[in-house]
N, C-alpha and C. Protein backbone atom coordinates (compact mmCIF):
# COMPACT_ATOMS: atom_id res chain seq x y z
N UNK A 1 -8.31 -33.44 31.06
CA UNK A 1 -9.12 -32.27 31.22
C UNK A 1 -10.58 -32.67 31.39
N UNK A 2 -11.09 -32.29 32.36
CA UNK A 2 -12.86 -32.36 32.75
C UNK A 2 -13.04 -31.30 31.26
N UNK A 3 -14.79 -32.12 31.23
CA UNK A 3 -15.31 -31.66 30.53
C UNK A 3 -16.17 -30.32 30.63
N UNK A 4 -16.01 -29.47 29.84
CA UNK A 4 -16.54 -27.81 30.33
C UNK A 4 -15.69 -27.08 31.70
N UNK A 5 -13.86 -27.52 31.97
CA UNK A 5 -12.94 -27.15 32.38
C UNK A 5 -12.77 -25.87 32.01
N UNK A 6 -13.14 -24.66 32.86
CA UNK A 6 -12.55 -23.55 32.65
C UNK A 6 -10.76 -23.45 32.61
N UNK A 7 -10.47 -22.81 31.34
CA UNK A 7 -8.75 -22.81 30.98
C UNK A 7 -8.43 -21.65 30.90
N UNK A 8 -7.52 -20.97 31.90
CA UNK A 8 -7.16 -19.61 31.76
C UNK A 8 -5.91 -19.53 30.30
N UNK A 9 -6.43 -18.59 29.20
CA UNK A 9 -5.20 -18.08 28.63
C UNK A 9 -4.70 -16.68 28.95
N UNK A 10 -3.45 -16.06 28.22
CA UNK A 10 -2.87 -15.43 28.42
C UNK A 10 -2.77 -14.50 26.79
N UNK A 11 -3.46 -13.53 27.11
CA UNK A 11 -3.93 -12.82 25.22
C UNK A 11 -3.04 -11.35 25.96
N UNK A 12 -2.33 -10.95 24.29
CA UNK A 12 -1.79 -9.73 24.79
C UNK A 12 -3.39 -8.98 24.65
N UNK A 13 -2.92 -7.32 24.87
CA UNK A 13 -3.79 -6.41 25.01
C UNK A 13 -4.54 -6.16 23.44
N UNK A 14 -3.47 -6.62 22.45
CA UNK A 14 -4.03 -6.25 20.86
C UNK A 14 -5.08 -7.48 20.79
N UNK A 15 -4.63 -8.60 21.28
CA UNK A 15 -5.39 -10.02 21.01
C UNK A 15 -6.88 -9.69 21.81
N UNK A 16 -6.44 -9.44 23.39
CA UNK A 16 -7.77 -9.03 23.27
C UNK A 16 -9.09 -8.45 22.85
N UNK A 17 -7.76 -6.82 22.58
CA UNK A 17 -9.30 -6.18 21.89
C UNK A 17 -9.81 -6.64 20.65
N UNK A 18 -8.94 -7.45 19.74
CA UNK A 18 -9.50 -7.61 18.36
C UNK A 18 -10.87 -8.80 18.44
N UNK A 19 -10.05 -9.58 19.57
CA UNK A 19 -11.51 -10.61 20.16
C UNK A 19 -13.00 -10.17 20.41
N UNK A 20 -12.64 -9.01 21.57
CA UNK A 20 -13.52 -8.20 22.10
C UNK A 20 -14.04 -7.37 20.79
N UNK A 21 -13.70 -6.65 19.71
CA UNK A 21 -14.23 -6.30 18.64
C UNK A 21 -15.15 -7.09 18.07
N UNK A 22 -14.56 -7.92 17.17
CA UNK A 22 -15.45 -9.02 16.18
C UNK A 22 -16.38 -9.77 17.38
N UNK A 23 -16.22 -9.97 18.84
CA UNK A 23 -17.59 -10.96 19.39
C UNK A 23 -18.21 -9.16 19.45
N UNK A 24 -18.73 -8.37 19.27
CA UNK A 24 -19.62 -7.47 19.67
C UNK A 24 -19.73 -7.55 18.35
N UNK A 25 -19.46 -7.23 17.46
CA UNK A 25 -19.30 -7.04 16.07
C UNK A 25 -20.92 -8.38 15.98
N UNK A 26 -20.64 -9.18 16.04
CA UNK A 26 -21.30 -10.59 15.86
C UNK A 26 -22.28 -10.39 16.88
N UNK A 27 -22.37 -9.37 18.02
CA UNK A 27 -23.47 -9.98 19.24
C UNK A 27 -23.22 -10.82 19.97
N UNK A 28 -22.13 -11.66 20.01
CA UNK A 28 -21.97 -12.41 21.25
C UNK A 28 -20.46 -12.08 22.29
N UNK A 29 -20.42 -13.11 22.90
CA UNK A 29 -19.41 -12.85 23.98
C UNK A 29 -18.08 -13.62 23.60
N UNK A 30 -16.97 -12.99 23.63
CA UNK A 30 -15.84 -13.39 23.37
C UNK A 30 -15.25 -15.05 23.67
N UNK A 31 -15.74 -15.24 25.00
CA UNK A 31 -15.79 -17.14 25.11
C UNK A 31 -16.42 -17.65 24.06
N UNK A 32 -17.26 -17.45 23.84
CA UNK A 32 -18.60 -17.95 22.60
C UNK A 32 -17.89 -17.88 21.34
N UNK A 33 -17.18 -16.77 20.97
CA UNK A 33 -16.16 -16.67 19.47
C UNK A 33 -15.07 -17.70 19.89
N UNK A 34 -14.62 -17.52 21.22
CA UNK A 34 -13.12 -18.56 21.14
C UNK A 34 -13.64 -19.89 21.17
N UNK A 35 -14.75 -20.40 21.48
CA UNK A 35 -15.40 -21.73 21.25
C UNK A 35 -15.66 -21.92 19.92
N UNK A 36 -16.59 -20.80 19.21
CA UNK A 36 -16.91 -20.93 17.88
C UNK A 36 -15.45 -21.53 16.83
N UNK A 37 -14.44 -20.35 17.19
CA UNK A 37 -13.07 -20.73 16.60
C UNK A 37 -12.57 -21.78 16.73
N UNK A 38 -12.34 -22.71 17.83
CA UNK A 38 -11.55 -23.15 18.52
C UNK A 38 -12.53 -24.74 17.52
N UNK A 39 -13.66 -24.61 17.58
CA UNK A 39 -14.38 -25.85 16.80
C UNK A 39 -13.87 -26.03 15.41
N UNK A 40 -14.14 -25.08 15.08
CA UNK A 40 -14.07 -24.75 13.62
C UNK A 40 -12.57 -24.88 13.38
N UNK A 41 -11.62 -25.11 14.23
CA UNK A 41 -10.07 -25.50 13.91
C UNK A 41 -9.85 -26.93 14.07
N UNK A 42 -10.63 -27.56 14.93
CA UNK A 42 -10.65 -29.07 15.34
C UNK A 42 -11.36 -29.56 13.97
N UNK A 43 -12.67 -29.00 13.21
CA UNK A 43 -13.58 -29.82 12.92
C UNK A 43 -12.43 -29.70 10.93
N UNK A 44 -11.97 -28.97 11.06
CA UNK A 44 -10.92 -28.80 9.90
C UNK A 44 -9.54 -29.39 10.05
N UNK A 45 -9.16 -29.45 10.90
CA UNK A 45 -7.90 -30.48 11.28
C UNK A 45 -8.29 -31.92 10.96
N UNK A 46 -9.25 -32.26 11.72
CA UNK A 46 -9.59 -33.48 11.62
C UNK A 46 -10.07 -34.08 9.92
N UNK A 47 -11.07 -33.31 9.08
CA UNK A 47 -11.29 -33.48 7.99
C UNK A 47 -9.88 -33.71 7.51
N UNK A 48 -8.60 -32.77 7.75
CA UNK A 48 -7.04 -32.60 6.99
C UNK A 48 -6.98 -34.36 7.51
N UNK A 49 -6.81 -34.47 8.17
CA UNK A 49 -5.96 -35.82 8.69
C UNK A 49 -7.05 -37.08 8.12
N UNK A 50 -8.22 -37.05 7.85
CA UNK A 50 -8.71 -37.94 7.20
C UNK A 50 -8.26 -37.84 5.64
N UNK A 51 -8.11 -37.05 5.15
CA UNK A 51 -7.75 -36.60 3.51
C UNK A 51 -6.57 -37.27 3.29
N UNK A 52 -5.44 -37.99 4.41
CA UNK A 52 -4.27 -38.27 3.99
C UNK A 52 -3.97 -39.34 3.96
């Protein structure tokens, strides 16, 4: 994967809106939360797998 590779997913209609909720909720844009998330799952995985 190139780096900054746009990746199409596939969110039902509930997934979306709850996305679309909480990034307005917060002020930003829903890419920006699925990045925010998407770190914050790597940067905690990785801490797990050093712990073992």
């Amino acid at each position: 994967m190139k780096k900054d590779q746009i990746v199409p997913v596939r969110l039902s209609e509930n997934e979306k809106d709850f996305l679309k909720e909480d990034a307005d909720k917060m002020g930003i844009g829903v890419s920006t939360l699925i990045r925010m998330v998407l770190r914050d799952y790597i940067k905690e995985r990785s801490e797990r797998s050093k712990d073992k």
